[in-house]
C-alpha atoms as a PDB file:
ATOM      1  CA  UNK A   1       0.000   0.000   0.000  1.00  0.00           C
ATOM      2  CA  UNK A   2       1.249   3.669  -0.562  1.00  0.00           C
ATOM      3  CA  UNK A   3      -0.429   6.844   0.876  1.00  0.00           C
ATOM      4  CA  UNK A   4      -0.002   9.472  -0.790  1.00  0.00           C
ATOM      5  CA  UNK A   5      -0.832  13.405   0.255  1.00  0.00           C
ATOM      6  CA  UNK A   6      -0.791  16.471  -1.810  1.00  0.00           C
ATOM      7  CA  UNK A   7      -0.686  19.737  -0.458  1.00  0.00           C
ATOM      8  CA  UNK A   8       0.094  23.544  -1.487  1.00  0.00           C
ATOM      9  CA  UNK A   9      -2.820  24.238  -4.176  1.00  0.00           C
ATOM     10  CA  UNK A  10      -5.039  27.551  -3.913  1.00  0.00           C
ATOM     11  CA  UNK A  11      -6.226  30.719  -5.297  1.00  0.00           C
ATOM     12  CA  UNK A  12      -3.738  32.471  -7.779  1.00  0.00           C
ATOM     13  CA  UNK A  13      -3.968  34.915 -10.668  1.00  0.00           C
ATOM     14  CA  UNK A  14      -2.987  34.232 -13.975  1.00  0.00           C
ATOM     15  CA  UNK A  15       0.836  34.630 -14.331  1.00  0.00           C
ATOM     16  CA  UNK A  16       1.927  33.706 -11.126  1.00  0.00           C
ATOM     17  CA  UNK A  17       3.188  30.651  -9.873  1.00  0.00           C
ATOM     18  CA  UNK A  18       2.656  28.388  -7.090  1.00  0.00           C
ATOM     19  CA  UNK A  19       4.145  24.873  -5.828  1.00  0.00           C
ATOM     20  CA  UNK A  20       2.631  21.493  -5.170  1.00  0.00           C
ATOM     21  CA  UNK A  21       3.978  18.729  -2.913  1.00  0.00           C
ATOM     22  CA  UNK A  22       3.052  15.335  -2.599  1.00  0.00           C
ATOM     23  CA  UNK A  23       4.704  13.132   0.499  1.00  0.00           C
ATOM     24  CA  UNK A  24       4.631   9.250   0.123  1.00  0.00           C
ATOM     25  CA  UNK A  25       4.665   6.626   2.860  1.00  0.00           C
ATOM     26  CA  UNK A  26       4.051   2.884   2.943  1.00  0.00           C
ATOM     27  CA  UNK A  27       6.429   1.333  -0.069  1.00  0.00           C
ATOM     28  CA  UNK A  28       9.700   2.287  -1.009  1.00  0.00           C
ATOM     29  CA  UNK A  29       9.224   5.591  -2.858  1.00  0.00           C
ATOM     30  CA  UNK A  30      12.507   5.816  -4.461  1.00  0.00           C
ATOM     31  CA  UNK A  31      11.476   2.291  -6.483  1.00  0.00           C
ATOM     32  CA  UNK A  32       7.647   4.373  -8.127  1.00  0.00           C
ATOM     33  CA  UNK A  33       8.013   6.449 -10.920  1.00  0.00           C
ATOM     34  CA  UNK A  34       5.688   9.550  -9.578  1.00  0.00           C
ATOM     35  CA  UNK A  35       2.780  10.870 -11.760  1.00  0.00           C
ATOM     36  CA  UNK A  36       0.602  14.428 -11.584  1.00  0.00           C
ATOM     37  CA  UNK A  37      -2.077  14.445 -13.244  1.00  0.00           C
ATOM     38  CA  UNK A  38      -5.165  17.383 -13.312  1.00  0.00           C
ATOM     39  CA  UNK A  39      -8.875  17.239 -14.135  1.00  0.00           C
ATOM     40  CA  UNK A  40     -11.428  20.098 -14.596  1.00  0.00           C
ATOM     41  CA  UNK A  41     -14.825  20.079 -13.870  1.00  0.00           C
ATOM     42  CA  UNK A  42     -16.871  18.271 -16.499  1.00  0.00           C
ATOM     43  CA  UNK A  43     -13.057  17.123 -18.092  1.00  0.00           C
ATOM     44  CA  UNK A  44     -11.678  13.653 -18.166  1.00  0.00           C
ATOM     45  CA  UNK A  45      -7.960  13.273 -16.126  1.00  0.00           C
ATOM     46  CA  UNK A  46      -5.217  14.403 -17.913  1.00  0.00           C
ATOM     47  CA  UNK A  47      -1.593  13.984 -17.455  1.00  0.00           C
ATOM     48  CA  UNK A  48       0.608  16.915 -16.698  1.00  0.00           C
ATOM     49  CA  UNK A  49       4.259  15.309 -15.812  1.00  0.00           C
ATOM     50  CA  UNK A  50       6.011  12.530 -14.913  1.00  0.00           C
ATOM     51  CA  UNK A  51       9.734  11.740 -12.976  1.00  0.00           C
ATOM     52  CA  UNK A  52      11.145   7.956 -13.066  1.00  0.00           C
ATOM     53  CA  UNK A  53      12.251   6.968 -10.036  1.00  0.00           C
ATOM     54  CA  UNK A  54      15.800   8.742 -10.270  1.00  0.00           C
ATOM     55  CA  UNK A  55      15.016  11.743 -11.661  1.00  0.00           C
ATOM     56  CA  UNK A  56      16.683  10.489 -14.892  1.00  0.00           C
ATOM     57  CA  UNK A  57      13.661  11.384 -17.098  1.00  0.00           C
ATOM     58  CA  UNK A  58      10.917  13.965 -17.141  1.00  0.00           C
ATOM     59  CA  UNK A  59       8.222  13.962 -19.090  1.00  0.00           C
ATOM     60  CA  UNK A  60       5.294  17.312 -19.712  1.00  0.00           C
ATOM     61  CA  UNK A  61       2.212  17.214 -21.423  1.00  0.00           C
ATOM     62  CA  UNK A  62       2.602  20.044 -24.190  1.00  0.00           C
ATOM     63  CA  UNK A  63       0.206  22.566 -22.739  1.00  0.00           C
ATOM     64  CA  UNK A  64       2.301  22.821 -19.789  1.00  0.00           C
ATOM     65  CA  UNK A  65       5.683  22.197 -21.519  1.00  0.00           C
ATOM     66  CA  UNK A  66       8.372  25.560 -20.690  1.00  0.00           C
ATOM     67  CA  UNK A  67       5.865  26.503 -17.361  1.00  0.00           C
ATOM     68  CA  UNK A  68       5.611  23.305 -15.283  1.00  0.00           C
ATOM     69  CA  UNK A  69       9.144  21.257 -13.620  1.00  0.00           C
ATOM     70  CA  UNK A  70       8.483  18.013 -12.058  1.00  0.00           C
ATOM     71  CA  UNK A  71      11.076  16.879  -9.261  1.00  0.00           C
ATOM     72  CA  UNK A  72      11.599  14.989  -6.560  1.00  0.00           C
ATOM     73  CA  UNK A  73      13.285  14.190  -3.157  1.00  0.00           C
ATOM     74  CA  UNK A  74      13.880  10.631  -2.242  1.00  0.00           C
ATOM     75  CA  UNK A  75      15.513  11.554   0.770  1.00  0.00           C
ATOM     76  CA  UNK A  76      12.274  13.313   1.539  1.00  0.00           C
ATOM     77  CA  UNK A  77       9.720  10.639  -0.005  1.00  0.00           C
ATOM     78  CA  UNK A  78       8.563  13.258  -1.718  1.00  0.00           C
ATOM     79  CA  UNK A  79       7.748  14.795  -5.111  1.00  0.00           C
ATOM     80  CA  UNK A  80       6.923  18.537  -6.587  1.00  0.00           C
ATOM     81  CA  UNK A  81       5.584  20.327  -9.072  1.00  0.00           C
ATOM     82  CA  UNK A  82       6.162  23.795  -9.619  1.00  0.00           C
ATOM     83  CA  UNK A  83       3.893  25.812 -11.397  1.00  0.00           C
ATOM     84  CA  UNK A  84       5.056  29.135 -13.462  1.00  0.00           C
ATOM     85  CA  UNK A  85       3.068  31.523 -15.691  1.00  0.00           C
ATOM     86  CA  UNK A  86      -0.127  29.927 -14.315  1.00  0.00           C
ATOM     87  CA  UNK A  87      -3.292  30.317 -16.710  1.00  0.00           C
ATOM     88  CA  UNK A  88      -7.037  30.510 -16.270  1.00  0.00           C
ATOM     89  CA  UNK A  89      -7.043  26.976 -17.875  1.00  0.00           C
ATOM     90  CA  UNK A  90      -4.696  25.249 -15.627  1.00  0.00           C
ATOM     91  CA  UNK A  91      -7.598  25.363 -12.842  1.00  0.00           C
ATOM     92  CA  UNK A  92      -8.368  22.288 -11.809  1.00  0.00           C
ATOM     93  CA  UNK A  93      -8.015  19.480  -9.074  1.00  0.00           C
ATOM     94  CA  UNK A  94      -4.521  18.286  -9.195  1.00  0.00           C
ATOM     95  CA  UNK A  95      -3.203  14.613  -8.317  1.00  0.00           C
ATOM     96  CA  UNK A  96      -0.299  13.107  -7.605  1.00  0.00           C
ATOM     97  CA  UNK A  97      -0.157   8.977  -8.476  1.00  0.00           C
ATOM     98  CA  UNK A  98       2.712   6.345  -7.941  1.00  0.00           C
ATOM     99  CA  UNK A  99       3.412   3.458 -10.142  1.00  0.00           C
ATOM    100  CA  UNK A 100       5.755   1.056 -10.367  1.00  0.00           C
ATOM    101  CA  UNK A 101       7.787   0.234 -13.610  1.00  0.00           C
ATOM    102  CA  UNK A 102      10.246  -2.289 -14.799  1.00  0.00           C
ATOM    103  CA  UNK A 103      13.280  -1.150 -16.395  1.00  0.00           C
ATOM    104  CA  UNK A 104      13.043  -0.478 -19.873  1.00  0.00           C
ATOM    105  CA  UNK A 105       9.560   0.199 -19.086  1.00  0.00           C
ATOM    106  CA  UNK A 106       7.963   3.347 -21.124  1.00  0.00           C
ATOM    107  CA  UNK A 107       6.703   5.996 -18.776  1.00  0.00           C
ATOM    108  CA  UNK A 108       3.043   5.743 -18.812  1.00  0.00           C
ATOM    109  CA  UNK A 109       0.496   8.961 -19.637  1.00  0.00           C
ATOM    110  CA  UNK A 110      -2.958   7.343 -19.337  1.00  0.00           C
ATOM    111  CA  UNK A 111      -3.937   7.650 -15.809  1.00  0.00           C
ATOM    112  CA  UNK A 112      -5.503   3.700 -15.663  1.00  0.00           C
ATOM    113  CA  UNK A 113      -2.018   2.623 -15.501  1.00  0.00           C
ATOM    114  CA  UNK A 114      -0.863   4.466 -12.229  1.00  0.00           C
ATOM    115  CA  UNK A 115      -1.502   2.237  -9.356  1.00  0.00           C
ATOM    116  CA  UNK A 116      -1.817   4.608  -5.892  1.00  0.00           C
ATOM    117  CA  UNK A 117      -3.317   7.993  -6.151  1.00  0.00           C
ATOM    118  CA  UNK A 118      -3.676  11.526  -3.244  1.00  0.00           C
ATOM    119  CA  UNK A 119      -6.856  12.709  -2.744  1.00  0.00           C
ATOM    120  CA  UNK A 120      -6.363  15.655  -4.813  1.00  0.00           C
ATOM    121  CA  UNK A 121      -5.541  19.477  -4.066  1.00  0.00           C
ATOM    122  CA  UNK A 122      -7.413  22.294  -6.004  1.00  0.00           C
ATOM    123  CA  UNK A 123      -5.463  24.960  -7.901  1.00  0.00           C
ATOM    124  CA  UNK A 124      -7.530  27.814  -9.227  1.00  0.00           C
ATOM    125  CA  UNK A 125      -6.303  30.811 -11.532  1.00  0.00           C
ATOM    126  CA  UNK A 126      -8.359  34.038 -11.582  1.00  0.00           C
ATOM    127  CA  UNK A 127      -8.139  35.843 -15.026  1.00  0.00           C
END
């Protein structure tokens, strides 16, 4: 089992930034390749970035590609997003989820693959 716990969304206005965390606990974090994902009201969940499990590889979806860095802190069983040049449509419920992957293994996008998800943190830009 893995727990996972997001924290640090809110209320910002387009163009400014702000930072998510999500902690870990319960399997051994620095094995997961770590996942966020977003979804908008009335929108399916959609992946935003990815970080295998040594920070070797990052991956963005394209809409948040040059705004958005995905890291993380195994010391700290914990992984981050930071969030730059925030628009009106990056509101939405953000997620972190945990998978594990083989090596060679390609870095999932689809969010039926992850296998341990947070409950979610809400990040809303104003325009």
């Amino acid at each position: 089992q893995v727990q996972l716990v997001e924290s640090g969304g809110g209320l910002v206005q387009a163009g400014g930034s702000l930072s998510l965390s999500c902690a870990a606990s319960g399997r051994t974090f620095s094995s997961d390749t770590m996942g966020w994902f977003r979804q908008a009201p009335g929108k399916e969940r959609e992946f935003v970035a990815a970080i295998t499990r040594s920070s070797t590889m990052r991956y963005y979806a394209d809409s948040v590609k040059g705004r958005f860095t995905i890291s993380r802190d195994n010391a700290k069983n914990t992984v981050y997003l930071q969030m730059n040049s925030l628009k009106f449509e990056d509101t939405a419920v953000y997620y972190c989820a945990s998978i594990y992957l083989p090596v060679g293994r390609t870095v999932p996008t689809s969010p039926n693959e992850y296998d341990y998800w947070g409950q979610g943190t809400q990040v809303t830009v104003s325009s």
